[in-house]
C-alpha atoms as a PDB file:
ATOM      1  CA  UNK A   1     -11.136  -6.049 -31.776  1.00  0.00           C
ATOM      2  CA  UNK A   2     -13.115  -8.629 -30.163  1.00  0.00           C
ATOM      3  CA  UNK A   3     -16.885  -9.246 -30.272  1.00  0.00           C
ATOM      4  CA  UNK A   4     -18.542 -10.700 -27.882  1.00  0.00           C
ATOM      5  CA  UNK A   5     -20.373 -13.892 -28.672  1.00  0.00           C
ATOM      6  CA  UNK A   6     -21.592 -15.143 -24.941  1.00  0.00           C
ATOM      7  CA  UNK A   7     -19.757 -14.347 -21.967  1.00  0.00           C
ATOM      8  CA  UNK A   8     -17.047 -15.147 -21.443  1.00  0.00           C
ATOM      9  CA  UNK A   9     -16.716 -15.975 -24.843  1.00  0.00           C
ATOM     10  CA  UNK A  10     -14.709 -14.493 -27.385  1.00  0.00           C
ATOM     11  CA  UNK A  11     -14.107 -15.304 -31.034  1.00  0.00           C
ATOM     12  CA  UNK A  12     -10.082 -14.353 -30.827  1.00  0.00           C
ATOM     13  CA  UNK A  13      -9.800 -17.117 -28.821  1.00  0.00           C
ATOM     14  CA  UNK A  14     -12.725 -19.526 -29.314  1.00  0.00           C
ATOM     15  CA  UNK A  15     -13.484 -20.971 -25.828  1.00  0.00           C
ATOM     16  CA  UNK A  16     -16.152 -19.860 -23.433  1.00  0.00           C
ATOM     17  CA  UNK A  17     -14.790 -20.019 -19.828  1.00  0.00           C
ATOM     18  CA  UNK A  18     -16.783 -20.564 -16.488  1.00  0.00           C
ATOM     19  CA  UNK A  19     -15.967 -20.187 -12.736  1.00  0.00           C
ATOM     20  CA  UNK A  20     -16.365 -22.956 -10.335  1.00  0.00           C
ATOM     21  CA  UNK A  21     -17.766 -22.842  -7.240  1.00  0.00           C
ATOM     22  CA  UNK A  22     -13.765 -23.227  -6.164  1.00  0.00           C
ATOM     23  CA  UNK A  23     -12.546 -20.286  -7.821  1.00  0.00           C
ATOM     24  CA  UNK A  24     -11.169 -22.279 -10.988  1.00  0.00           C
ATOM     25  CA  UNK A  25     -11.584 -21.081 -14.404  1.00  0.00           C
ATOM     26  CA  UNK A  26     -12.345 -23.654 -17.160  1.00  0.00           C
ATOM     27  CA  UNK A  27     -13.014 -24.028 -20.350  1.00  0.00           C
ATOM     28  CA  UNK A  28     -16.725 -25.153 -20.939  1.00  0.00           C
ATOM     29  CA  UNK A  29     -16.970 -25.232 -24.743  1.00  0.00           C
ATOM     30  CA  UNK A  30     -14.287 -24.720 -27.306  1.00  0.00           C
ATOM     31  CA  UNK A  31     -15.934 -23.129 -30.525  1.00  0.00           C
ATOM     32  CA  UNK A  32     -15.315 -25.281 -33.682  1.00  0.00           C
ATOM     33  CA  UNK A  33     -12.319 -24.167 -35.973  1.00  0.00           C
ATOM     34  CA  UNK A  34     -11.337 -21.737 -33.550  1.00  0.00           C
ATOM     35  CA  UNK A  35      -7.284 -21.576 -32.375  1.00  0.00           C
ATOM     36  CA  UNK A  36      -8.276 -23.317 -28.402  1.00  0.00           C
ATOM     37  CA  UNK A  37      -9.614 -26.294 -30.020  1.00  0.00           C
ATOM     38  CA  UNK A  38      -6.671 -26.463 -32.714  1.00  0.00           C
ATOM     39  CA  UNK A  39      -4.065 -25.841 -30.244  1.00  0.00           C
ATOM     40  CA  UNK A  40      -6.280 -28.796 -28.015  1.00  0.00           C
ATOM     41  CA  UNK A  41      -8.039 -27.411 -25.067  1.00  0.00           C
ATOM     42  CA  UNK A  42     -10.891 -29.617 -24.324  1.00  0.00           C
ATOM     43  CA  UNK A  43     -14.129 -29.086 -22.463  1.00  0.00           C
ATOM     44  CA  UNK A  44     -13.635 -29.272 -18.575  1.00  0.00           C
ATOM     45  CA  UNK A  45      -9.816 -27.957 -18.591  1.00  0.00           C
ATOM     46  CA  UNK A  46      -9.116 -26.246 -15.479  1.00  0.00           C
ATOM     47  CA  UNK A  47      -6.975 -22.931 -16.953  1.00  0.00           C
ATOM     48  CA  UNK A  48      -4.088 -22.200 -14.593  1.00  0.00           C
ATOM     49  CA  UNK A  49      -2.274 -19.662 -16.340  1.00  0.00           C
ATOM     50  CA  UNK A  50      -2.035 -16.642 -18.594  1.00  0.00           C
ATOM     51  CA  UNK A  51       1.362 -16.073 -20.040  1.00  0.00           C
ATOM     52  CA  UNK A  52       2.831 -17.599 -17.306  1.00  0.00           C
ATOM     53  CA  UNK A  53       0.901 -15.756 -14.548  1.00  0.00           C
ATOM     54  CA  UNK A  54      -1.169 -17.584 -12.074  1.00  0.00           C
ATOM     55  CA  UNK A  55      -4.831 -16.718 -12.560  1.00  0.00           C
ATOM     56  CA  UNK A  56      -6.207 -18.391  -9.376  1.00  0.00           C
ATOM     57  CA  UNK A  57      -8.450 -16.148  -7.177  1.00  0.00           C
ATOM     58  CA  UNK A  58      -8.849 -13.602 -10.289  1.00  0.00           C
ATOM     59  CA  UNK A  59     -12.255 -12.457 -11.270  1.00  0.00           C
ATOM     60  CA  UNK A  60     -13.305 -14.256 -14.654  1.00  0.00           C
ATOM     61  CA  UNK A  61     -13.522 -10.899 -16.417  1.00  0.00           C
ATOM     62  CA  UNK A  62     -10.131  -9.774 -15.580  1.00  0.00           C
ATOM     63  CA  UNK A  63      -9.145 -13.521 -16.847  1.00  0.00           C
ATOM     64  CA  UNK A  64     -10.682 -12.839 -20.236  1.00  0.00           C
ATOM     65  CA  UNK A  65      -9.281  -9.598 -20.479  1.00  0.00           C
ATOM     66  CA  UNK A  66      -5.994 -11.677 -20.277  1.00  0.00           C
ATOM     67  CA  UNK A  67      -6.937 -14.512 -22.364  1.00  0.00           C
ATOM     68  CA  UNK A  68      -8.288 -11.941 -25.176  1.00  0.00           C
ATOM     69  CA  UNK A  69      -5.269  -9.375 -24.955  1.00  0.00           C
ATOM     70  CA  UNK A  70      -4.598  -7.512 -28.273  1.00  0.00           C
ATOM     71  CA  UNK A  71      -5.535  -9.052 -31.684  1.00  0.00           C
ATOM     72  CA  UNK A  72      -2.649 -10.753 -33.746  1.00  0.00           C
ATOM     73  CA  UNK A  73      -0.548 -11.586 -30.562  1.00  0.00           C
ATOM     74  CA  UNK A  74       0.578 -14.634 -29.141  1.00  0.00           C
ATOM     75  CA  UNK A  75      -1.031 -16.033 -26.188  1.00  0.00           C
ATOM     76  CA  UNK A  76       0.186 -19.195 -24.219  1.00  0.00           C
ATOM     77  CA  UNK A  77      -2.581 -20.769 -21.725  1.00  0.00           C
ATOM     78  CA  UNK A  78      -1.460 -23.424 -19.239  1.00  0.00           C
ATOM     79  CA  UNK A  79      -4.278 -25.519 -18.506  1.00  0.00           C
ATOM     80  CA  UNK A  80      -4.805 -28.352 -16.799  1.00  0.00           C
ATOM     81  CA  UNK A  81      -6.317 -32.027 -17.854  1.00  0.00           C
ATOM     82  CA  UNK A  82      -7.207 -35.088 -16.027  1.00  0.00           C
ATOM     83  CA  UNK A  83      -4.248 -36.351 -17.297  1.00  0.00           C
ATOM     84  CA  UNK A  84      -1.442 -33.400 -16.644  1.00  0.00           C
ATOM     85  CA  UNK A  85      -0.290 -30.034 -17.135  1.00  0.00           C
ATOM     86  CA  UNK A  86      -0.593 -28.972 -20.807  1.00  0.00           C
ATOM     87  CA  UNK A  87       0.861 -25.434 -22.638  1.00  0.00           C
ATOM     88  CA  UNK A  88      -0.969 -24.218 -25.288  1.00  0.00           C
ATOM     89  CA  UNK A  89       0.181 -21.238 -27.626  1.00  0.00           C
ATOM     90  CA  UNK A  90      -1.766 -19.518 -30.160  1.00  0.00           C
ATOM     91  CA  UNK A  91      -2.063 -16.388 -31.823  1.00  0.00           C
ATOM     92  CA  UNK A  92      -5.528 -15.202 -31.234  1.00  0.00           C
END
């Protein structure tokens, strides 16, 4: 399972996320060593999607839920940079 560190932060996946006043979910801090920052999501990327599903609108909890899904599984986030749209896969 998953243990809660802060919330919206989760050791499976190593990023604490945070809604912006627009709705958008992004990642605030990846955790050192954990798969987001290996797989290269960065402070201040705007997370799009979940496995290919649109997560705009969604409540941050039900986009963790997502993010966080069961334990030795493959998740892809698609997350957006100043630079572009970026796919990251990891197993969390």
């Amino acid at each position: 399972g998953f243990d809660r560190m802060l919330e919206g932060s989760f050791k499976g996946v190593g990023i604490q996320l945070n809604m912006t006043d627009d709705g958008k979910v992004e990642g605030v801090t990846p955790i050192d060593d954990s798969p987001a920052l290996k797989a290269g999501v960065m402070a201040g990327d705007i997370i799009e999607k979940v496995n290919g599903e649109p997560i705009d609108g969604q409540k941050i909890g039900d986009v963790i839920k997502k993010i966080s899904g069961p334990n030795e599984t493959q998740v892809t986030l698609t997350v957006r940079h100043a630079t572009g749209e970026f796919k990251y896969s990891y197993h969390r």
